[in-house]
PDB file of N, CA and C in Angstrom:
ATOM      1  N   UNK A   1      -0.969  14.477  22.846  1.00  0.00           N
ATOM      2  CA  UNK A   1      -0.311  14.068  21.612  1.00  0.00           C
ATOM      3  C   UNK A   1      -1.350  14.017  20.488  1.00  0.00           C
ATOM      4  N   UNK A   2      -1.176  15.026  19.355  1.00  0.00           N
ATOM      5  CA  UNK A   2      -2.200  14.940  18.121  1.00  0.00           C
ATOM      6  C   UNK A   2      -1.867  13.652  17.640  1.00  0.00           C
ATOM      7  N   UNK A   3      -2.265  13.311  16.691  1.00  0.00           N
ATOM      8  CA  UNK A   3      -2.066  11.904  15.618  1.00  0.00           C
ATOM      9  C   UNK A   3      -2.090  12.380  14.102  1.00  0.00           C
ATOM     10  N   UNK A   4      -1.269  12.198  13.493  1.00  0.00           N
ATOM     11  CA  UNK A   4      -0.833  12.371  12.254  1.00  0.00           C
ATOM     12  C   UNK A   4      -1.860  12.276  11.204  1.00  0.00           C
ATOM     13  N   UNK A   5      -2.321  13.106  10.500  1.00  0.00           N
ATOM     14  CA  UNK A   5      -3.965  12.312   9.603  1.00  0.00           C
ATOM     15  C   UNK A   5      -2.747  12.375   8.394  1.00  0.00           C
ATOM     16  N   UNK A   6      -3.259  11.535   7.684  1.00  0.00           N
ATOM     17  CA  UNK A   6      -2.990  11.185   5.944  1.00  0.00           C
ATOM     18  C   UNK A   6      -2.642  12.357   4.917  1.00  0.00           C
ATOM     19  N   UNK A   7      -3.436  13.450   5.318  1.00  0.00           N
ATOM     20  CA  UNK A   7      -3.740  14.332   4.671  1.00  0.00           C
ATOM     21  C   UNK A   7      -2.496  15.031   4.917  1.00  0.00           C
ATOM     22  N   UNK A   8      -1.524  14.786   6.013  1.00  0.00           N
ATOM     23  CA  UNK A   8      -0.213  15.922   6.390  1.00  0.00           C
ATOM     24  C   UNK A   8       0.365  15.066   6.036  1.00  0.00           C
ATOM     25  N   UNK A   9       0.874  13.514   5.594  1.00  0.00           N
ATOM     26  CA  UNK A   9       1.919  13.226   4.658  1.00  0.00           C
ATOM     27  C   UNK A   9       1.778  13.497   3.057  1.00  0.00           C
ATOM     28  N   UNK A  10       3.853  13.122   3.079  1.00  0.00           N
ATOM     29  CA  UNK A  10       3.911  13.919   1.818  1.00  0.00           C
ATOM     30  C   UNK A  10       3.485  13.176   0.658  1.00  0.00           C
ATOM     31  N   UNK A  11       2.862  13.820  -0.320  1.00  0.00           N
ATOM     32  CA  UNK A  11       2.728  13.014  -1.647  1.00  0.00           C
ATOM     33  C   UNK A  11       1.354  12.517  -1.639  1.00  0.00           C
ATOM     34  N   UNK A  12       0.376  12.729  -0.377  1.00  0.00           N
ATOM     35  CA  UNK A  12      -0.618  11.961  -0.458  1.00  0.00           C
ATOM     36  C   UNK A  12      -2.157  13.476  -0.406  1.00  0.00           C
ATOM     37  N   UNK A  13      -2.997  13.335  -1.388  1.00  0.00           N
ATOM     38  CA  UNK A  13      -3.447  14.167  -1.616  1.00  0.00           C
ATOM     39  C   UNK A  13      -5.275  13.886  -1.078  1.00  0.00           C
ATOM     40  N   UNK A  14      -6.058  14.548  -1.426  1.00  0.00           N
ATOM     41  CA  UNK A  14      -7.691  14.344  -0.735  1.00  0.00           C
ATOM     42  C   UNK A  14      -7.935  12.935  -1.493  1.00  0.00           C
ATOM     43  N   UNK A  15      -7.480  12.886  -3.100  1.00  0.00           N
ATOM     44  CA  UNK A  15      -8.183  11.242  -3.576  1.00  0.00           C
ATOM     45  C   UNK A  15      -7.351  10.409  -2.887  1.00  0.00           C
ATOM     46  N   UNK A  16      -6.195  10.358  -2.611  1.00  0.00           N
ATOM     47  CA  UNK A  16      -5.278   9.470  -1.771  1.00  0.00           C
ATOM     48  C   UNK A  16      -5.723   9.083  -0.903  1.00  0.00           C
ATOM     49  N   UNK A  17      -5.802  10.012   0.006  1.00  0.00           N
ATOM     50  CA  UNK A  17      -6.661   9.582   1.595  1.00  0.00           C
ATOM     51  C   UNK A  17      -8.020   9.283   1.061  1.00  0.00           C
ATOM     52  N   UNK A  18      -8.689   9.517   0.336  1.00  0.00           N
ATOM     53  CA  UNK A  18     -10.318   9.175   0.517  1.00  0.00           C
ATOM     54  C   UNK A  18     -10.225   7.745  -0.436  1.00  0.00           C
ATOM     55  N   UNK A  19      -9.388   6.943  -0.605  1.00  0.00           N
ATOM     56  CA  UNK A  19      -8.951   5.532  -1.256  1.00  0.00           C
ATOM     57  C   UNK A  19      -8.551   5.144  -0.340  1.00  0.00           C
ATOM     58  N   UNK A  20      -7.929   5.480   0.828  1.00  0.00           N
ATOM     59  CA  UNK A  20      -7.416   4.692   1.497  1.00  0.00           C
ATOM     60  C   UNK A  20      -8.861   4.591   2.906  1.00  0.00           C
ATOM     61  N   UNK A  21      -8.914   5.896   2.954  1.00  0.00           N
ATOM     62  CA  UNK A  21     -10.185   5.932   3.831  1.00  0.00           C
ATOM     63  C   UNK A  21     -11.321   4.509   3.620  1.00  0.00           C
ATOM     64  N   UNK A  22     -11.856   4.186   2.402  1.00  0.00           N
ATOM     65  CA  UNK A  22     -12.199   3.236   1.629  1.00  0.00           C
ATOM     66  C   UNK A  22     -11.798   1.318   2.623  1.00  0.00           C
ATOM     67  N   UNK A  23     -10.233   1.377   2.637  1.00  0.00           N
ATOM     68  CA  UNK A  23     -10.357   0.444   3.095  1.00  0.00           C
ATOM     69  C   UNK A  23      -9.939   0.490   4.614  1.00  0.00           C
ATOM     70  N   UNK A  24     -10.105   1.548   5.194  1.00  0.00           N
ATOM     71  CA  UNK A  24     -10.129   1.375   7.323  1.00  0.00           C
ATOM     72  C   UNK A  24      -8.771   2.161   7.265  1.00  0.00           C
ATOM     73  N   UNK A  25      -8.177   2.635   6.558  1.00  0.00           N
ATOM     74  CA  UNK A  25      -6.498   3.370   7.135  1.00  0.00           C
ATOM     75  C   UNK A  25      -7.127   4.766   7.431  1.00  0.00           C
ATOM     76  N   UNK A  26      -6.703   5.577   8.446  1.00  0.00           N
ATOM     77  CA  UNK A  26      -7.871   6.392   8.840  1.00  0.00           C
ATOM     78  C   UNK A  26      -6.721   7.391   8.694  1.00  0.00           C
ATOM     79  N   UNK A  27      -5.406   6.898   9.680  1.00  0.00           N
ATOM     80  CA  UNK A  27      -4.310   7.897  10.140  1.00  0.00           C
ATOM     81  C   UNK A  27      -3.037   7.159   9.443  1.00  0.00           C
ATOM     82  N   UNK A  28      -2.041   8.442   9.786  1.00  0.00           N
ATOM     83  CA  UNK A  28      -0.711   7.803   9.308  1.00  0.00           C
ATOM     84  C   UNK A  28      -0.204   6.817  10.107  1.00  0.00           C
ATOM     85  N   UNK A  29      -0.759   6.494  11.626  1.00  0.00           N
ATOM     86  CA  UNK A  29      -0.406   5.110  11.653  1.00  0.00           C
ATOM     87  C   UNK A  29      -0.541   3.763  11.964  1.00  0.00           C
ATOM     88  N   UNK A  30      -1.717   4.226  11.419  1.00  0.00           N
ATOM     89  CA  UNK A  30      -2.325   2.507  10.270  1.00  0.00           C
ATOM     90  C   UNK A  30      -1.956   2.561   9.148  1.00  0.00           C
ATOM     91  N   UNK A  31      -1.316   3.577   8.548  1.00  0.00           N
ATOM     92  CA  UNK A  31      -0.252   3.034   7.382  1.00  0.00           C
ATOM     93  C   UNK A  31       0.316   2.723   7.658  1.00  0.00           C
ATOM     94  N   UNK A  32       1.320   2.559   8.227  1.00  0.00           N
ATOM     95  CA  UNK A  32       2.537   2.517   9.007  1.00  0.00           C
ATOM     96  C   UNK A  32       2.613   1.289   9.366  1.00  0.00           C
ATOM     97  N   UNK A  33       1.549   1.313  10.869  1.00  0.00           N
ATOM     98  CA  UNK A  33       1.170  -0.125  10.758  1.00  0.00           C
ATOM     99  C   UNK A  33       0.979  -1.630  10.116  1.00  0.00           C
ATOM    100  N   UNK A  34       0.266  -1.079   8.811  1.00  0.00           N
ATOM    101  CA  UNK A  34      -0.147  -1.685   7.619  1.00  0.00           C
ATOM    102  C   UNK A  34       0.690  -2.230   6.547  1.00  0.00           C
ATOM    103  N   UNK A  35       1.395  -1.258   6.314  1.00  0.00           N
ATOM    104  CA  UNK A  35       2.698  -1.372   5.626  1.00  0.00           C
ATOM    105  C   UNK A  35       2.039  -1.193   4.275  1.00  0.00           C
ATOM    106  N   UNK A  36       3.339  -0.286   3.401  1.00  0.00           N
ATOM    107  CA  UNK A  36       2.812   0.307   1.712  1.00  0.00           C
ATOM    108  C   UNK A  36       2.129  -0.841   1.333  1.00  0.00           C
ATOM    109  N   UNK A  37       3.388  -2.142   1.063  1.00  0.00           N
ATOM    110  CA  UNK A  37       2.445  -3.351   0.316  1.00  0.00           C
ATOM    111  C   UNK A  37       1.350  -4.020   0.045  1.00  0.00           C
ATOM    112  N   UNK A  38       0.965  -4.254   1.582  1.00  0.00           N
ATOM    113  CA  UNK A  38      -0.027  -4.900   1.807  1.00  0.00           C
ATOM    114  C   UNK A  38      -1.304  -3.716   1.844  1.00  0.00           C
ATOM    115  N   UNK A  39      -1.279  -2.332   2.292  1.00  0.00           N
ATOM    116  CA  UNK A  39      -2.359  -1.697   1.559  1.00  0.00           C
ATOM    117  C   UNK A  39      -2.366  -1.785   0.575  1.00  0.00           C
ATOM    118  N   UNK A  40      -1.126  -1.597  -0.833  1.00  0.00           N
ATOM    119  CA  UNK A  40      -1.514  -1.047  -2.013  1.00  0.00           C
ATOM    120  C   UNK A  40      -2.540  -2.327  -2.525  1.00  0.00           C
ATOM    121  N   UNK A  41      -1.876  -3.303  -2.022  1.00  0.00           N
ATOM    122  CA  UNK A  41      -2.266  -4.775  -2.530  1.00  0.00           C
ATOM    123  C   UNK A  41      -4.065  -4.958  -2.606  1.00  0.00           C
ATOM    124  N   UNK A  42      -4.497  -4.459  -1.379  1.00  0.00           N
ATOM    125  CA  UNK A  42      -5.680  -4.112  -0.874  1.00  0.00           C
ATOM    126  C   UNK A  42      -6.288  -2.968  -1.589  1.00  0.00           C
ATOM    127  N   UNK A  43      -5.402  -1.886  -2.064  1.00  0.00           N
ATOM    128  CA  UNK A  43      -6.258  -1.115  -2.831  1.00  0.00           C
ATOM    129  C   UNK A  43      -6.475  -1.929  -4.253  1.00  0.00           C
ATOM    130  N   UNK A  44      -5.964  -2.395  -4.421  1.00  0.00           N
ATOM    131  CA  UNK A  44      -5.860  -3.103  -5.907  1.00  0.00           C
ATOM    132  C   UNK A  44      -6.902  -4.044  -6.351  1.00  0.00           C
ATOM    133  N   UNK A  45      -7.479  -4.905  -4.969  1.00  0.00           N
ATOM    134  CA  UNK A  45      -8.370  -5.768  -5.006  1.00  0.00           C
ATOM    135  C   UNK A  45      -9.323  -5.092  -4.806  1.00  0.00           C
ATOM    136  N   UNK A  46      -9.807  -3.906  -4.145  1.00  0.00           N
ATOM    137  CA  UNK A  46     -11.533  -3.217  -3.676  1.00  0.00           C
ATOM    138  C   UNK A  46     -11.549  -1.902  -4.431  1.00  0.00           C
ATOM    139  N   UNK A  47     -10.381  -1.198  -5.317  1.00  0.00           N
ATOM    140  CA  UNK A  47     -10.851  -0.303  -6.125  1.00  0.00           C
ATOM    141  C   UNK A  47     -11.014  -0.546  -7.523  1.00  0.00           C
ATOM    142  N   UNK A  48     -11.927   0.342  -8.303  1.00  0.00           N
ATOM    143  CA  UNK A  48     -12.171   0.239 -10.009  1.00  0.00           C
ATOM    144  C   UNK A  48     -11.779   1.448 -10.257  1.00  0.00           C
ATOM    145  N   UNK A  49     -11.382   1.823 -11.198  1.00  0.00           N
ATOM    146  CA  UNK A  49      -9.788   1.268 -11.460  1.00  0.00           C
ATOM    147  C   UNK A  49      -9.063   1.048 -10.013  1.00  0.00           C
ATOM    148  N   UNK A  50      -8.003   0.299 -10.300  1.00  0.00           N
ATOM    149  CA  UNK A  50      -6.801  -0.252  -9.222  1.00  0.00           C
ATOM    150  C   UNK A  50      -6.055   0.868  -9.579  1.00  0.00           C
ATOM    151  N   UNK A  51      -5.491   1.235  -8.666  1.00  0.00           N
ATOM    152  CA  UNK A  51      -4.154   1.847  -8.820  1.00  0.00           C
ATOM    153  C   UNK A  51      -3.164   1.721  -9.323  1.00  0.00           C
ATOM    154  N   UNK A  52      -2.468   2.463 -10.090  1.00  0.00           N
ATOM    155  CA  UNK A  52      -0.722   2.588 -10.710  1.00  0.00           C
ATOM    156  C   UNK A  52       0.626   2.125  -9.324  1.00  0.00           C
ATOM    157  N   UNK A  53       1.483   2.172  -9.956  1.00  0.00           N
ATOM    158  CA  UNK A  53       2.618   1.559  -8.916  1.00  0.00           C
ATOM    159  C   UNK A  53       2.746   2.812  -8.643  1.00  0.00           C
ATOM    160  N   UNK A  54       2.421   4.076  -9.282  1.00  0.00           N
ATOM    161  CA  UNK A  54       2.833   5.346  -8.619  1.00  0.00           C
ATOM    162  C   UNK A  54       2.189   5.286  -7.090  1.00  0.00           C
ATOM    163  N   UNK A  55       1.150   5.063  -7.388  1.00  0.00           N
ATOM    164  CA  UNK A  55       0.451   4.925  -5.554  1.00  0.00           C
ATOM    165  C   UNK A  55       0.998   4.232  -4.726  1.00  0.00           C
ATOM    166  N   UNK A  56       1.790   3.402  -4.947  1.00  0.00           N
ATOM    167  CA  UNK A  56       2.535   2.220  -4.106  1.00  0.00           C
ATOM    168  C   UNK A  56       3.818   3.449  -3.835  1.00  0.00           C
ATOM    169  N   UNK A  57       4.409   3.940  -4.746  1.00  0.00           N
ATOM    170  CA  UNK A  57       5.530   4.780  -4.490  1.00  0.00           C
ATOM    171  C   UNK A  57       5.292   5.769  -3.649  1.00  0.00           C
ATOM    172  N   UNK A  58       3.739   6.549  -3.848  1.00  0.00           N
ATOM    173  CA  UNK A  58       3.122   7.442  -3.134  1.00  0.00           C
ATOM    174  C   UNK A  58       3.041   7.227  -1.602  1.00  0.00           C
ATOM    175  N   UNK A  59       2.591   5.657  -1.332  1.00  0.00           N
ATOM    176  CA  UNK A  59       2.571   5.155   0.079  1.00  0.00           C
ATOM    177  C   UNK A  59       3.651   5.151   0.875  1.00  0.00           C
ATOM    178  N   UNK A  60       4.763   4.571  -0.218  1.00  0.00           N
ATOM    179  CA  UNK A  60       6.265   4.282   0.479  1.00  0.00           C
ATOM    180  C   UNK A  60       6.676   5.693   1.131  1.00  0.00           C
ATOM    181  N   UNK A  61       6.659   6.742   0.681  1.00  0.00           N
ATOM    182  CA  UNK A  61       7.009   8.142   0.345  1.00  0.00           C
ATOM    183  C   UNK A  61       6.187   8.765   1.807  1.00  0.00           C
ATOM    184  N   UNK A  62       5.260   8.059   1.673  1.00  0.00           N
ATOM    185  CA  UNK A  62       4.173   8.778   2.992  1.00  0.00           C
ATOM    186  C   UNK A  62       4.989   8.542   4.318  1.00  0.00           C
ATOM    187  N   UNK A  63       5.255   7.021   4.258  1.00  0.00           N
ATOM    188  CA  UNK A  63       5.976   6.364   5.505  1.00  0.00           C
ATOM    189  C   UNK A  63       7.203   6.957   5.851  1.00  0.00           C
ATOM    190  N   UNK A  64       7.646   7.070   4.788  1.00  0.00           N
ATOM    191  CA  UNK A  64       9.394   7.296   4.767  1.00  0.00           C
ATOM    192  C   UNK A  64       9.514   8.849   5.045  1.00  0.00           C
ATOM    193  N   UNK A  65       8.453   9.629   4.636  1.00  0.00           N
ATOM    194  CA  UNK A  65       8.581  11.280   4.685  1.00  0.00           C
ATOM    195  C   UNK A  65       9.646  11.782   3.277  1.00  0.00           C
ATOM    196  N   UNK A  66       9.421  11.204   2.432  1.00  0.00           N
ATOM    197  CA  UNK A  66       9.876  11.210   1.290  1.00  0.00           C
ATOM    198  C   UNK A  66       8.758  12.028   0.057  1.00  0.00           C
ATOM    199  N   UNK A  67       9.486  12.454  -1.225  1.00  0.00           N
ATOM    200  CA  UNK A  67       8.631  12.235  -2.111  1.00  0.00           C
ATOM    201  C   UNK A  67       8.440  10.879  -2.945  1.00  0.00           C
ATOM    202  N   UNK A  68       7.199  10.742  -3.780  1.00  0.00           N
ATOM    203  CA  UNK A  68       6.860   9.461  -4.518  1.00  0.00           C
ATOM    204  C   UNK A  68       8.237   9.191  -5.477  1.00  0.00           C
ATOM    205  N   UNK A  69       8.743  10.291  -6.213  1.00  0.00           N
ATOM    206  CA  UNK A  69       9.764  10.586  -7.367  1.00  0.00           C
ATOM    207  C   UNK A  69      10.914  10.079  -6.696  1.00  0.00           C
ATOM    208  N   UNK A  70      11.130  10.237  -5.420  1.00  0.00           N
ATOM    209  CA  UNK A  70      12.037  10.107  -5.280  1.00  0.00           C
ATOM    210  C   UNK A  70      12.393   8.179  -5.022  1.00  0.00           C
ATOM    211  N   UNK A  71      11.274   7.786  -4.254  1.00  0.00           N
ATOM    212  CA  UNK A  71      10.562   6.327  -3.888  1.00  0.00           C
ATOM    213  C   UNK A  71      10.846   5.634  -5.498  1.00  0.00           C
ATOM    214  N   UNK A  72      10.060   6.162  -6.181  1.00  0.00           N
ATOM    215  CA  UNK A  72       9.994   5.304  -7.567  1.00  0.00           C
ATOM    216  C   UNK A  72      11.660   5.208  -8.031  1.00  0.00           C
ATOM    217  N   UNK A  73      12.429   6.003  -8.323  1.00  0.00           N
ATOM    218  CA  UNK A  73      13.699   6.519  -8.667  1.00  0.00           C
ATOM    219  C   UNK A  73      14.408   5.596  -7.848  1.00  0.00           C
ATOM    220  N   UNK A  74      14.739   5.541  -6.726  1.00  0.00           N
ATOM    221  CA  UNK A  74      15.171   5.025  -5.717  1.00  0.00           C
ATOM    222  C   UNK A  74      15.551   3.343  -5.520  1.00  0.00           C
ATOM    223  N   UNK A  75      14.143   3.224  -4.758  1.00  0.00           N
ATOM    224  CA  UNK A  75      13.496   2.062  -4.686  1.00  0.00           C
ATOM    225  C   UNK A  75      12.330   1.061  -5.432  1.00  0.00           C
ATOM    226  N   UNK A  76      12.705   1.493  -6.751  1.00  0.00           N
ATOM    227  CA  UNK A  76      11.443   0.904  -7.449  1.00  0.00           C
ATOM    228  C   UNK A  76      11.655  -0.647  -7.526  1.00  0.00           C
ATOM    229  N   UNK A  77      12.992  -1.380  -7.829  1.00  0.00           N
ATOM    230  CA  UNK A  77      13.106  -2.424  -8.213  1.00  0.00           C
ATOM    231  C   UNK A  77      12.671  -3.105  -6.642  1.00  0.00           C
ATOM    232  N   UNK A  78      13.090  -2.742  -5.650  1.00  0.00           N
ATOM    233  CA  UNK A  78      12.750  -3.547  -4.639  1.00  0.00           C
ATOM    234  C   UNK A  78      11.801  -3.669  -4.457  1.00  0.00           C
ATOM    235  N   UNK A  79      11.139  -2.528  -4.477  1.00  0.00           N
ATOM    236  CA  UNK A  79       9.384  -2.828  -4.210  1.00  0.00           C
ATOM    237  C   UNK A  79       8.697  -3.719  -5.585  1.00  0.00           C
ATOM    238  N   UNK A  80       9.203  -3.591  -6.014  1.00  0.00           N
ATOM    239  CA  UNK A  80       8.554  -4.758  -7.169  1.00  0.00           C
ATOM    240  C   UNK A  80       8.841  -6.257  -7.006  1.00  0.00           C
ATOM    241  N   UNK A  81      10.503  -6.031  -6.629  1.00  0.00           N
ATOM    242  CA  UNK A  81      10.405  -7.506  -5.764  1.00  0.00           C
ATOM    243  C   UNK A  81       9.533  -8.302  -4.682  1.00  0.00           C
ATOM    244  N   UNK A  82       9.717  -7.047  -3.962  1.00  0.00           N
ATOM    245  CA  UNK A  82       8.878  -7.476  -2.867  1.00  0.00           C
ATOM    246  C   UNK A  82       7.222  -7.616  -3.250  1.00  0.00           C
ATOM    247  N   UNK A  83       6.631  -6.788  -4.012  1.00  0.00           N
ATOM    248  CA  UNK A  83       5.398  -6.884  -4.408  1.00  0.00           C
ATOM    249  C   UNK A  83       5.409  -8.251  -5.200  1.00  0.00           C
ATOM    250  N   UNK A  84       5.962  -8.713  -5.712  1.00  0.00           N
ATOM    251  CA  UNK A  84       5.950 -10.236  -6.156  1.00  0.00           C
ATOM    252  C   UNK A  84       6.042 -11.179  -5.404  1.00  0.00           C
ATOM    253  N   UNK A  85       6.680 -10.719  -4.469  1.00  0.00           N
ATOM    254  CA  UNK A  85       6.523 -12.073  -3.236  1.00  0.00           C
ATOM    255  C   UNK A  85       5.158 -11.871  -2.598  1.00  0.00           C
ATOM    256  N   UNK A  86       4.825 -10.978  -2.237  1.00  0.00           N
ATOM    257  CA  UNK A  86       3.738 -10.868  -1.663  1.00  0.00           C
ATOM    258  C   UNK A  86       2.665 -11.496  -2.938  1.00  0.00           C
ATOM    259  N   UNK A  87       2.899 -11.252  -3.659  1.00  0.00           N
ATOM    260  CA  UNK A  87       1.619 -12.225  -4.748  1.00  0.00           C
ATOM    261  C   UNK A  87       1.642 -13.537  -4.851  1.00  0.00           C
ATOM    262  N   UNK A  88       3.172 -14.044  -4.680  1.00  0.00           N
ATOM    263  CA  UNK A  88       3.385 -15.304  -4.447  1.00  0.00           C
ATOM    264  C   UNK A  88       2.995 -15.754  -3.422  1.00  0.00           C
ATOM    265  N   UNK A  89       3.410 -15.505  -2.113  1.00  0.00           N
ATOM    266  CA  UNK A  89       2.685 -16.077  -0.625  1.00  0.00           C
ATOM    267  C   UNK A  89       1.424 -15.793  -0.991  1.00  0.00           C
ATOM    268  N   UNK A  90       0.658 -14.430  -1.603  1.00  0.00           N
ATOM    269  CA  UNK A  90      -0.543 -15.014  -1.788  1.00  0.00           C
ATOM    270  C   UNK A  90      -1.588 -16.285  -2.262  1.00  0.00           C
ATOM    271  N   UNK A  91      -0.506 -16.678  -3.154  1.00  0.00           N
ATOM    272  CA  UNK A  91      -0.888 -17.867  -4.248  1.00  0.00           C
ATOM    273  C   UNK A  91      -0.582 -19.159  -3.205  1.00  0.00           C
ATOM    274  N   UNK A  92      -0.158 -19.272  -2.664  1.00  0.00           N
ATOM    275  CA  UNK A  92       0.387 -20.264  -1.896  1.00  0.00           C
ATOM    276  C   UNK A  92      -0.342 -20.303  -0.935  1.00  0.00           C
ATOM    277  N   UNK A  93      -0.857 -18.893  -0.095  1.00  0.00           N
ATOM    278  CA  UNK A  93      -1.803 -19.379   0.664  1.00  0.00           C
ATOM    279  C   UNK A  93      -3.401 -20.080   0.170  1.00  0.00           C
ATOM    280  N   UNK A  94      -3.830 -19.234  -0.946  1.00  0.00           N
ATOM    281  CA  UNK A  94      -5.121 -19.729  -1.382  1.00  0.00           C
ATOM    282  C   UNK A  94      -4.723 -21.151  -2.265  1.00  0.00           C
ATOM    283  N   UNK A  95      -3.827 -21.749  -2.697  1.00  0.00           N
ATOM    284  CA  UNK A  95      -3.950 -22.813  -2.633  1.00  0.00           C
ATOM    285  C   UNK A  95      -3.809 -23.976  -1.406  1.00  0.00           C
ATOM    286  N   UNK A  96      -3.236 -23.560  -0.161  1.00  0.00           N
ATOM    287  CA  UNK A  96      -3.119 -24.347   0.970  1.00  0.00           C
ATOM    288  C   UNK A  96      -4.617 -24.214   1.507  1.00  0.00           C
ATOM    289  N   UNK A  97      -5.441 -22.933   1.485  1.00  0.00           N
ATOM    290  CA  UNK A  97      -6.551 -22.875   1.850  1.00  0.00           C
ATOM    291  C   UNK A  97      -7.665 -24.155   1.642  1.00  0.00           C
ATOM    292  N   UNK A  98      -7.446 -24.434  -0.283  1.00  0.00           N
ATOM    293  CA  UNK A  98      -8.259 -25.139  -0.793  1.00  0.00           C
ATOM    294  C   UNK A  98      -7.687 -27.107  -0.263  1.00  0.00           C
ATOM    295  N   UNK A  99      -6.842 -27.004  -0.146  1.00  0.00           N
ATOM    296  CA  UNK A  99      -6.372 -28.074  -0.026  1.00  0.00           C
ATOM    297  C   UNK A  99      -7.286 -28.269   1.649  1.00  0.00           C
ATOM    298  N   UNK A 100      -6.798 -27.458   2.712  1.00  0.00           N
ATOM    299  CA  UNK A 100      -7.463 -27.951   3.354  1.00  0.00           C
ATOM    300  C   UNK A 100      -9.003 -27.758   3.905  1.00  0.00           C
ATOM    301  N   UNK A 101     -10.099 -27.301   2.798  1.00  0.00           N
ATOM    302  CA  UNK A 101     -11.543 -27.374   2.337  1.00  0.00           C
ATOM    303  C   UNK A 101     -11.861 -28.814   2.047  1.00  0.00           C
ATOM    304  N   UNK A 102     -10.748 -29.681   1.302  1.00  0.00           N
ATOM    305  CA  UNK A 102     -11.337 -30.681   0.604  1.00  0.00           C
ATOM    306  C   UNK A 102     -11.169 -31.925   1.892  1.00  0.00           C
TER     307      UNK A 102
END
């Protein structure tokens, strides 16, 4: 059984994979694994510049075997929802963190 590299999903190009390469996603499935969000989230914090939501659409698109156009078009409002929660549980965790430091 081969394993899927990055480079054969759709929408995702050599800077794509070599950003994601960056933070440990090697194959398509440790994306997968990983899930769009919580990489893009991760690209956002360890790259200069951060990425556009197009890359988040780009990721979704990878998983799904979709294009990005179609991801953004589609599903944009949800993933924005959801990308807000995920910023929120973030916030919530680093303040429970500090709480229990003190």
């Amino acid at each position: 059984m081969t394993t899927l590299q990055l480079i054969d999903l759709p929408g995702l190009g050599p800077k794509s994979v070599a950003c994601l390469r960056q933070i440990g996603i090697e194959t398509a499935a440790d994306l997968k694994a990983a899930g769009a969000i919580p990489v893009f989230l991760r690209l956002k914090k360890q790259l200069n510049p951060a990425p556009s939501l197009n890359f988040l659409y780009a990721l979704v698109g990878a998983i799904e075997g979709v294009h990005w156009l179609s991801v953004a078009k589609n599903e944009r409002w949800q993933l924005l929802m959801e990308l807000e929660g995920y910023r929120e549980l973030e916030v919530l965790l680093a303040a429970e963190q500090l709480k229990t430091k003190d």
